[in-house]
PDB file of N, CA and C in Angstrom:
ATOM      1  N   UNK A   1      14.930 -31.651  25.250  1.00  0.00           N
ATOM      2  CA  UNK A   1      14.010 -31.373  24.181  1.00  0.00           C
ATOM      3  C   UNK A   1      13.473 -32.689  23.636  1.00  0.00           C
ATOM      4  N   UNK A   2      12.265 -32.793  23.569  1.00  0.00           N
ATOM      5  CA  UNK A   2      11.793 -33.906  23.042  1.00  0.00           C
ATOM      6  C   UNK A   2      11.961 -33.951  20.990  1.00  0.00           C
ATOM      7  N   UNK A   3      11.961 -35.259  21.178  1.00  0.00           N
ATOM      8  CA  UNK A   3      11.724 -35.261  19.310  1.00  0.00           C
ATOM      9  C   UNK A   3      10.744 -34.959  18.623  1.00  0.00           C
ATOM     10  N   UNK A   4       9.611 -35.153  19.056  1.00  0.00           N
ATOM     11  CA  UNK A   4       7.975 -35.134  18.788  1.00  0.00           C
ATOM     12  C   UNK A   4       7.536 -34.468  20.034  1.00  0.00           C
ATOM     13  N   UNK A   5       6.796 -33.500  19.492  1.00  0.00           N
ATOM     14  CA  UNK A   5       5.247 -32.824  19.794  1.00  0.00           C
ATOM     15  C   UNK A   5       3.959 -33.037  19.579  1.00  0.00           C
ATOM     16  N   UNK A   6       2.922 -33.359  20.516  1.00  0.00           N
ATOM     17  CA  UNK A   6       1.655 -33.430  20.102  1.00  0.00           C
ATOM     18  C   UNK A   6       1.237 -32.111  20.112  1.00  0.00           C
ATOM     19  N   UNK A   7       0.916 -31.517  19.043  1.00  0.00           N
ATOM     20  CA  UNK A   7       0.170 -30.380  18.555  1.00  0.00           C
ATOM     21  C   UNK A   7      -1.254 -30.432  18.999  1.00  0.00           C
ATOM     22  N   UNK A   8      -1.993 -31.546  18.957  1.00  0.00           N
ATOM     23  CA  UNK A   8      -3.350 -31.923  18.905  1.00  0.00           C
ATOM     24  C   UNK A   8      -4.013 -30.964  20.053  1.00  0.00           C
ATOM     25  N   UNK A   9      -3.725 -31.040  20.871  1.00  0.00           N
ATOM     26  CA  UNK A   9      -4.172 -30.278  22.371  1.00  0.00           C
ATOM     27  C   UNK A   9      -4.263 -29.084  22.614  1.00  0.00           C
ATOM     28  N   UNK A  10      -3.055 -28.184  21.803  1.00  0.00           N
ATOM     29  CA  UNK A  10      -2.532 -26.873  21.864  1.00  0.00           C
ATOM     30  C   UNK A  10      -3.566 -26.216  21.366  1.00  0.00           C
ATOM     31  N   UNK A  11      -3.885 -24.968  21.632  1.00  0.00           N
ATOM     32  CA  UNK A  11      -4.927 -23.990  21.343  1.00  0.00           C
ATOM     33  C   UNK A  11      -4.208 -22.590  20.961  1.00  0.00           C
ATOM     34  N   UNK A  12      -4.826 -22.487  19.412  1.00  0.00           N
ATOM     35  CA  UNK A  12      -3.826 -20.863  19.005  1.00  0.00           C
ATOM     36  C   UNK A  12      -4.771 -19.810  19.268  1.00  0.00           C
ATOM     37  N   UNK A  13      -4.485 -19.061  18.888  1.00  0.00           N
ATOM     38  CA  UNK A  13      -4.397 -17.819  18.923  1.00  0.00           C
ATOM     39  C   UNK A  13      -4.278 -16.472  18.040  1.00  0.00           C
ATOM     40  N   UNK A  14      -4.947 -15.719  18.084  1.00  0.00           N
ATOM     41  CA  UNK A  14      -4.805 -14.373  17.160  1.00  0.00           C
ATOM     42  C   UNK A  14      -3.333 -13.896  17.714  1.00  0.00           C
ATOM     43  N   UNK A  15      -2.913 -13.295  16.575  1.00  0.00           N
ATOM     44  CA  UNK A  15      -1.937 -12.600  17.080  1.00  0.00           C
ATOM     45  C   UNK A  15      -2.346 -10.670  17.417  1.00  0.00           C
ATOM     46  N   UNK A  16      -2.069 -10.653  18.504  1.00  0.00           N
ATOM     47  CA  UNK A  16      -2.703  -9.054  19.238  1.00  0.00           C
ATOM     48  C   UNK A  16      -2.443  -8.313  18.163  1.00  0.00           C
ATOM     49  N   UNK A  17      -1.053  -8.033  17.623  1.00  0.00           N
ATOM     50  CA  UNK A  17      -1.081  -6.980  16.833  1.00  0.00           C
ATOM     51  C   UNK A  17      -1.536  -6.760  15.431  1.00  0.00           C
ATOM     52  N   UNK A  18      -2.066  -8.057  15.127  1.00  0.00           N
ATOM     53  CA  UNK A  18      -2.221  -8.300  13.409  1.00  0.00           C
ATOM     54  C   UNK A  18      -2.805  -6.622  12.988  1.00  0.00           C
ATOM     55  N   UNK A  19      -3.807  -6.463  13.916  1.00  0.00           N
ATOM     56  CA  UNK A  19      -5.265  -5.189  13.259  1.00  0.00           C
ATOM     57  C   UNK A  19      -4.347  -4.005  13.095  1.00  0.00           C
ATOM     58  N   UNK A  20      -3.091  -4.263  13.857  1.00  0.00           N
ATOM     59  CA  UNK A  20      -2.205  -2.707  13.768  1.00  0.00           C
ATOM     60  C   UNK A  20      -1.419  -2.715  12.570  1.00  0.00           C
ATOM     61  N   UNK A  21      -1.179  -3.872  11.998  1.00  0.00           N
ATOM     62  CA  UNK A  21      -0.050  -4.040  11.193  1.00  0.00           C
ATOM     63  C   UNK A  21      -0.915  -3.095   9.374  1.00  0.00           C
ATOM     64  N   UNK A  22      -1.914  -3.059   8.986  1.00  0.00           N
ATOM     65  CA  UNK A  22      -2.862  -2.837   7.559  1.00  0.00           C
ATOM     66  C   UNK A  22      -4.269  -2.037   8.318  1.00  0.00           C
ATOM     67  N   UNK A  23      -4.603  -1.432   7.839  1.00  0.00           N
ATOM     68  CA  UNK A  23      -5.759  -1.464   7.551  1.00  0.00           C
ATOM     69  C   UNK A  23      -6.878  -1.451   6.045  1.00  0.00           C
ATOM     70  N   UNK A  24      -7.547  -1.507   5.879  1.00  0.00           N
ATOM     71  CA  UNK A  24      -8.263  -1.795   4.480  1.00  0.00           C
ATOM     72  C   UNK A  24      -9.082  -0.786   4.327  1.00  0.00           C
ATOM     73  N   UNK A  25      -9.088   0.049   3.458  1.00  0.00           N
ATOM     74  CA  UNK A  25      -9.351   1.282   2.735  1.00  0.00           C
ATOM     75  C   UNK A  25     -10.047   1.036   1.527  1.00  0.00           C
ATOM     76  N   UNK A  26     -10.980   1.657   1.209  1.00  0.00           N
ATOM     77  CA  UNK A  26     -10.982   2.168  -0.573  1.00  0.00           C
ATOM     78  C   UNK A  26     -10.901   2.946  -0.830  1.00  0.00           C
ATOM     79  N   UNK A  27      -9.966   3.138  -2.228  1.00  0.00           N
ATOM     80  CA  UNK A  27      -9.612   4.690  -2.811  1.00  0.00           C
ATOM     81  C   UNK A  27     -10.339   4.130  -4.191  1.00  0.00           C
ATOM     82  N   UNK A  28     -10.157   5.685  -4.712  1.00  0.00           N
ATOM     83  CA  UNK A  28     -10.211   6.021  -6.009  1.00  0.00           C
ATOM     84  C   UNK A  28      -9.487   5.947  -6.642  1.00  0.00           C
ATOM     85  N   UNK A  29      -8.529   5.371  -7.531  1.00  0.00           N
ATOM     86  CA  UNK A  29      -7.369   5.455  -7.941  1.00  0.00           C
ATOM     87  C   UNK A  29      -7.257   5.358  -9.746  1.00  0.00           C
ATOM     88  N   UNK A  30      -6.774   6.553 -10.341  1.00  0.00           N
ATOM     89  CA  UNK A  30      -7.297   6.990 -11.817  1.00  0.00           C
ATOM     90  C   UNK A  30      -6.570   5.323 -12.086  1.00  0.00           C
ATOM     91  N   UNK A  31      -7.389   5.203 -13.369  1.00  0.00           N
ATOM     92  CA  UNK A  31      -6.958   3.381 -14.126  1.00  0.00           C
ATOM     93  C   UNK A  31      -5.331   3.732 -14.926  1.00  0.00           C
ATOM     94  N   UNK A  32      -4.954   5.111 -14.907  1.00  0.00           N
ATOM     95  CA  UNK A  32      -3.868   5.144 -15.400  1.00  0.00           C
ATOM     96  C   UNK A  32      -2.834   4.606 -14.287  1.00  0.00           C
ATOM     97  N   UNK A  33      -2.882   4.640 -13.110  1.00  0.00           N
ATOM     98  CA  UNK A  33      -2.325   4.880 -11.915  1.00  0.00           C
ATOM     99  C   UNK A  33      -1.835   3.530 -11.556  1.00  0.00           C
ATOM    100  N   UNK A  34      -3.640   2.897 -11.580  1.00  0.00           N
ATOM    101  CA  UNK A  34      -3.249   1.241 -11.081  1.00  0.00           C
ATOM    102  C   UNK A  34      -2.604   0.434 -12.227  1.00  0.00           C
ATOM    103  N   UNK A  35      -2.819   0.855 -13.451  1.00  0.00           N
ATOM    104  CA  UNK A  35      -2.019  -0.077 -14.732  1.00  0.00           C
ATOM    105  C   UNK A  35      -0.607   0.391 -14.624  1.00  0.00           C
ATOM    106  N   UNK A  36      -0.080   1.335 -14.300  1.00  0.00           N
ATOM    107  CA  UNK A  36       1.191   1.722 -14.423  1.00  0.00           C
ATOM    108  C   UNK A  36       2.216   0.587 -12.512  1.00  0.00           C
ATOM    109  N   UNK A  37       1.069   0.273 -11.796  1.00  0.00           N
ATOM    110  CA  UNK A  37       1.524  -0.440 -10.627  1.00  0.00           C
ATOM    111  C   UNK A  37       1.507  -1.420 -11.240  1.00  0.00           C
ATOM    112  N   UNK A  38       0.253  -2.337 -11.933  1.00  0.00           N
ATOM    113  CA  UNK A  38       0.086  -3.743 -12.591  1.00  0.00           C
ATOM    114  C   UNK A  38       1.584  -3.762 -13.350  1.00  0.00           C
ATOM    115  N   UNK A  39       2.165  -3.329 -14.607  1.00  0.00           N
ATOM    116  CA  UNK A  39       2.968  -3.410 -15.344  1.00  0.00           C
ATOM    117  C   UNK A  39       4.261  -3.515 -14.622  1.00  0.00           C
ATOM    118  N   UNK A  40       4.273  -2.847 -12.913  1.00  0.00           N
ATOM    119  CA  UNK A  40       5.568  -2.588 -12.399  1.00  0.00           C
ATOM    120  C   UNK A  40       5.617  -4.055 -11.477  1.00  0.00           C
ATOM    121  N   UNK A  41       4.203  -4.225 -10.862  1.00  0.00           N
ATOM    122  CA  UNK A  41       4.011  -5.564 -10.694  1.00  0.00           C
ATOM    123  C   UNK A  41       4.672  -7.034 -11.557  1.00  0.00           C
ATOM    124  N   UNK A  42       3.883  -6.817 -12.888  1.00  0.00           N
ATOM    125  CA  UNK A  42       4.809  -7.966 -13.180  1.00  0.00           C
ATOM    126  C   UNK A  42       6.058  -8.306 -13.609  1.00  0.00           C
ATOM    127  N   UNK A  43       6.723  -6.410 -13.647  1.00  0.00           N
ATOM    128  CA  UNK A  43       8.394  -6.572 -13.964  1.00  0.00           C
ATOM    129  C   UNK A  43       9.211  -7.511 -12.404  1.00  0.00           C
ATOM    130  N   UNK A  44       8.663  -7.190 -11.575  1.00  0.00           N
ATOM    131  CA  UNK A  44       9.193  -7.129 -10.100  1.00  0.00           C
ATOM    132  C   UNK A  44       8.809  -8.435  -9.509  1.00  0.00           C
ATOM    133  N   UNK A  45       7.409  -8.923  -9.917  1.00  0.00           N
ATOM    134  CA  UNK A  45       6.712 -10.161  -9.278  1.00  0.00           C
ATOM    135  C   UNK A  45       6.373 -10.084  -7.641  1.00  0.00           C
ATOM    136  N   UNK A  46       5.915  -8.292  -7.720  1.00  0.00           N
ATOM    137  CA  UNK A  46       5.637  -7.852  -6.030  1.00  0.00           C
ATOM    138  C   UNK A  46       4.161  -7.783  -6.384  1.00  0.00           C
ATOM    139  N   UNK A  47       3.182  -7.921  -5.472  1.00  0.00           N
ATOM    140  CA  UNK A  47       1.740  -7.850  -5.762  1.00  0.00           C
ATOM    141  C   UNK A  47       1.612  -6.722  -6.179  1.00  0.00           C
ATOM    142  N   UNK A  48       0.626  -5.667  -7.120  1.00  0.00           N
ATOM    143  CA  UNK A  48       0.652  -4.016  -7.480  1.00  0.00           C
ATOM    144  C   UNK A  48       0.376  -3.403  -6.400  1.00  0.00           C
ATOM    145  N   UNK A  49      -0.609  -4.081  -5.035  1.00  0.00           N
ATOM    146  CA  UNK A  49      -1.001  -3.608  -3.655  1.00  0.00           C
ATOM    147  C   UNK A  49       0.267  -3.056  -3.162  1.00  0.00           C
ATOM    148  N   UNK A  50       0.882  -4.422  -3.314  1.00  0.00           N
ATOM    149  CA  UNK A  50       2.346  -4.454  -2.002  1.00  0.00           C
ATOM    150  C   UNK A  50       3.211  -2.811  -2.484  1.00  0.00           C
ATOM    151  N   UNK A  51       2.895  -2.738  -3.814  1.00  0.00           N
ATOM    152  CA  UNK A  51       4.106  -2.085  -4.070  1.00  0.00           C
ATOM    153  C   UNK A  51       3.746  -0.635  -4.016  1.00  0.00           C
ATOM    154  N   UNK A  52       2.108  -0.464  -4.239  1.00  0.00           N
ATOM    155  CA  UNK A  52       1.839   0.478  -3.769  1.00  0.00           C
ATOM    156  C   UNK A  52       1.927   1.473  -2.276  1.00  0.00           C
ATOM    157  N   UNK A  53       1.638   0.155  -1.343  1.00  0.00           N
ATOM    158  CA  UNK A  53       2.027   0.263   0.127  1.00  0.00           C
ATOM    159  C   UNK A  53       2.943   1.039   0.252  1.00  0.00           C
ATOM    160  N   UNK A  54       4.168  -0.087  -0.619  1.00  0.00           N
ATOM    161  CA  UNK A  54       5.345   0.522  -0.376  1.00  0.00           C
ATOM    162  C   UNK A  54       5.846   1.669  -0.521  1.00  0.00           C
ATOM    163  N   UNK A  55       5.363   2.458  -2.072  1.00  0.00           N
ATOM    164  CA  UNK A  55       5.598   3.558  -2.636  1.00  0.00           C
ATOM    165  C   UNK A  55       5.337   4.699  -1.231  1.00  0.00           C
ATOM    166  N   UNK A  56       3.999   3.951  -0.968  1.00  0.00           N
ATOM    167  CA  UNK A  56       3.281   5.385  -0.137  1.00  0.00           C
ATOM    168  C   UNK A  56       4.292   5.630   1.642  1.00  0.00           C
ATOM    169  N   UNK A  57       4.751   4.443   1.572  1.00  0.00           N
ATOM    170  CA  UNK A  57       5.612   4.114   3.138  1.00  0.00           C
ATOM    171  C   UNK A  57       6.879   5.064   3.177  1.00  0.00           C
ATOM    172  N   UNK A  58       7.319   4.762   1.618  1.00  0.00           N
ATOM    173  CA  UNK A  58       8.435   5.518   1.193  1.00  0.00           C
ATOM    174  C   UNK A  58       8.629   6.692   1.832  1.00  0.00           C
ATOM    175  N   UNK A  59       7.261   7.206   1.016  1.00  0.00           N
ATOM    176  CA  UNK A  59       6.475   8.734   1.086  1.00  0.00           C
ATOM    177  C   UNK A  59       6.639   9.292   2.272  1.00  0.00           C
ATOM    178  N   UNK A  60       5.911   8.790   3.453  1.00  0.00           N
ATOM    179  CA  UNK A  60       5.838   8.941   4.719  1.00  0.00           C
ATOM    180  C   UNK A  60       7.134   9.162   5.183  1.00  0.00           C
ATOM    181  N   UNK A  61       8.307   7.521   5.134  1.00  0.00           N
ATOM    182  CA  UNK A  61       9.063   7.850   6.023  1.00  0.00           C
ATOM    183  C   UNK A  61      10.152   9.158   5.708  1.00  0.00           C
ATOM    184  N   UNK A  62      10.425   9.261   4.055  1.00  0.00           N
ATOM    185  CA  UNK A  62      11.190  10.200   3.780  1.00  0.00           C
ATOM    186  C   UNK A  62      10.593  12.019   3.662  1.00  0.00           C
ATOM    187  N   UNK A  63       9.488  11.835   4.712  1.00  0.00           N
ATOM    188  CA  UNK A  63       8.771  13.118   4.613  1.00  0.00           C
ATOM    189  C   UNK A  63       8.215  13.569   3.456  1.00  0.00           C
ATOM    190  N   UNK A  64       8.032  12.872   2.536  1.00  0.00           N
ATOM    191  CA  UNK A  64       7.856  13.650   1.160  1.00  0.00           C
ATOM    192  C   UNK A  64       6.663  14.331   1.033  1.00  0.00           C
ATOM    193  N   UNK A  65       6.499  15.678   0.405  1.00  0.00           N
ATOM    194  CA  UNK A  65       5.061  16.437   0.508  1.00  0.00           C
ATOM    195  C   UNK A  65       4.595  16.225  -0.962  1.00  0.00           C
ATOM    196  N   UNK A  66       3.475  16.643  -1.277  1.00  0.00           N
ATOM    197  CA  UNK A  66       3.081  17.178  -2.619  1.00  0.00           C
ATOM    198  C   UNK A  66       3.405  18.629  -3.095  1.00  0.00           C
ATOM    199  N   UNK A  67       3.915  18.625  -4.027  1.00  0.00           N
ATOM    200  CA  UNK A  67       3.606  20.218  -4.687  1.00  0.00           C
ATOM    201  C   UNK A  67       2.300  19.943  -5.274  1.00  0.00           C
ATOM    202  N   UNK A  68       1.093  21.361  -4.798  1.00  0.00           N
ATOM    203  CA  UNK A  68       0.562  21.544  -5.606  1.00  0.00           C
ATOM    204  C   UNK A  68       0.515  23.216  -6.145  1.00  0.00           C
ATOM    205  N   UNK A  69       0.174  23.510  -7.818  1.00  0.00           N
ATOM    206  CA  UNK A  69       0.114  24.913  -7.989  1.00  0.00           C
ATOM    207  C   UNK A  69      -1.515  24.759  -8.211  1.00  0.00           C
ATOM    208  N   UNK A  70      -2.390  25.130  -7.945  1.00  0.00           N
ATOM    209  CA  UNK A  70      -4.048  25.334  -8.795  1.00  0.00           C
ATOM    210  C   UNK A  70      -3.783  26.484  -9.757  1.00  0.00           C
ATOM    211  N   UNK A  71      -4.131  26.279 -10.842  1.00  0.00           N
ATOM    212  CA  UNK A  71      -4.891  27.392 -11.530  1.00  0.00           C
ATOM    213  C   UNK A  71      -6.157  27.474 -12.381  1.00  0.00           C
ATOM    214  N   UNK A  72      -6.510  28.378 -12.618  1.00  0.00           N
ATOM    215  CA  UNK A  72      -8.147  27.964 -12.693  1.00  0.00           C
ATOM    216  C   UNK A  72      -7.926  28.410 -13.702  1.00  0.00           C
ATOM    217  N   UNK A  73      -9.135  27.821 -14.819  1.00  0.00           N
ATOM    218  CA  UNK A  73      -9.067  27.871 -16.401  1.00  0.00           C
ATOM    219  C   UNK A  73      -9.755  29.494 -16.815  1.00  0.00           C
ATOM    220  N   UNK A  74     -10.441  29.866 -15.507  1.00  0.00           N
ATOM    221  CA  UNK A  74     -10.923  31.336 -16.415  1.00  0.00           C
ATOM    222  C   UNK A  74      -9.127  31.838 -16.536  1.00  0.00           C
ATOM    223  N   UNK A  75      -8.583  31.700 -15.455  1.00  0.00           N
ATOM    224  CA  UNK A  75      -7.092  33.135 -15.201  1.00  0.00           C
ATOM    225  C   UNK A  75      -6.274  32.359 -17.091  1.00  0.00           C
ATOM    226  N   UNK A  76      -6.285  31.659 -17.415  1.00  0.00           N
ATOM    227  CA  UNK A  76      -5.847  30.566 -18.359  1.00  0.00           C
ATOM    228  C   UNK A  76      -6.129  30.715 -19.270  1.00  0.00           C
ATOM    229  N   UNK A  77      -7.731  30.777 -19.835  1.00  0.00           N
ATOM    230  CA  UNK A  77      -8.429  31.317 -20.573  1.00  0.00           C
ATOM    231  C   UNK A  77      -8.203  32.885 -20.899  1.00  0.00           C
ATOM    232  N   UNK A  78      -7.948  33.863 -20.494  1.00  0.00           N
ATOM    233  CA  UNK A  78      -8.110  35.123 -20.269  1.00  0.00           C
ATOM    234  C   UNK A  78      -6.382  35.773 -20.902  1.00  0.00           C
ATOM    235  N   UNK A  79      -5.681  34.919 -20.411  1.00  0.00           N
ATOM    236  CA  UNK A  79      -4.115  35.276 -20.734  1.00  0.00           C
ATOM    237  C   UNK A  79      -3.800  34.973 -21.953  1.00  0.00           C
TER     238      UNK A  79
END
């Protein structure tokens, strides 16, 4: 093994998988939603992105679904 490397010569490279690793989206996301990530952000000192990621990775890997019930304001109204 040498002590020194000349770097100078070497030619990099993308890494193949970077494009698989994120992709970049825009959502809608109510301002209650993203301030409640900001605030968790700076308890934690994780970016509010990262932690969102994370939340949603969570989501995924532990199967988690949504409940939803709809009800509509006439049936609401009426009762």
């Amino acid at each position: 093994m040498r002590k020194e490397y000349n770097f100078d010569k070497m030619k990099g490279r993308k890494n193949p998988y970077a494009k698989n690793l994120k992709q970049q989206v825009t959502m809608r996301i109510g301002v209650d939603i993203v301030e409640y990530f900001k605030n968790l952000a700076e308890e934690t000192g994780v970016p509010y992105q990262n932690l969102i990621n994370l939340y949603l990775r969570d989501c995924v890997q532990s199967n988690r679904k949504l409940s939803l019930n709809w009800t509509s304001q006439v049936a609401e109204q009426s009762s």
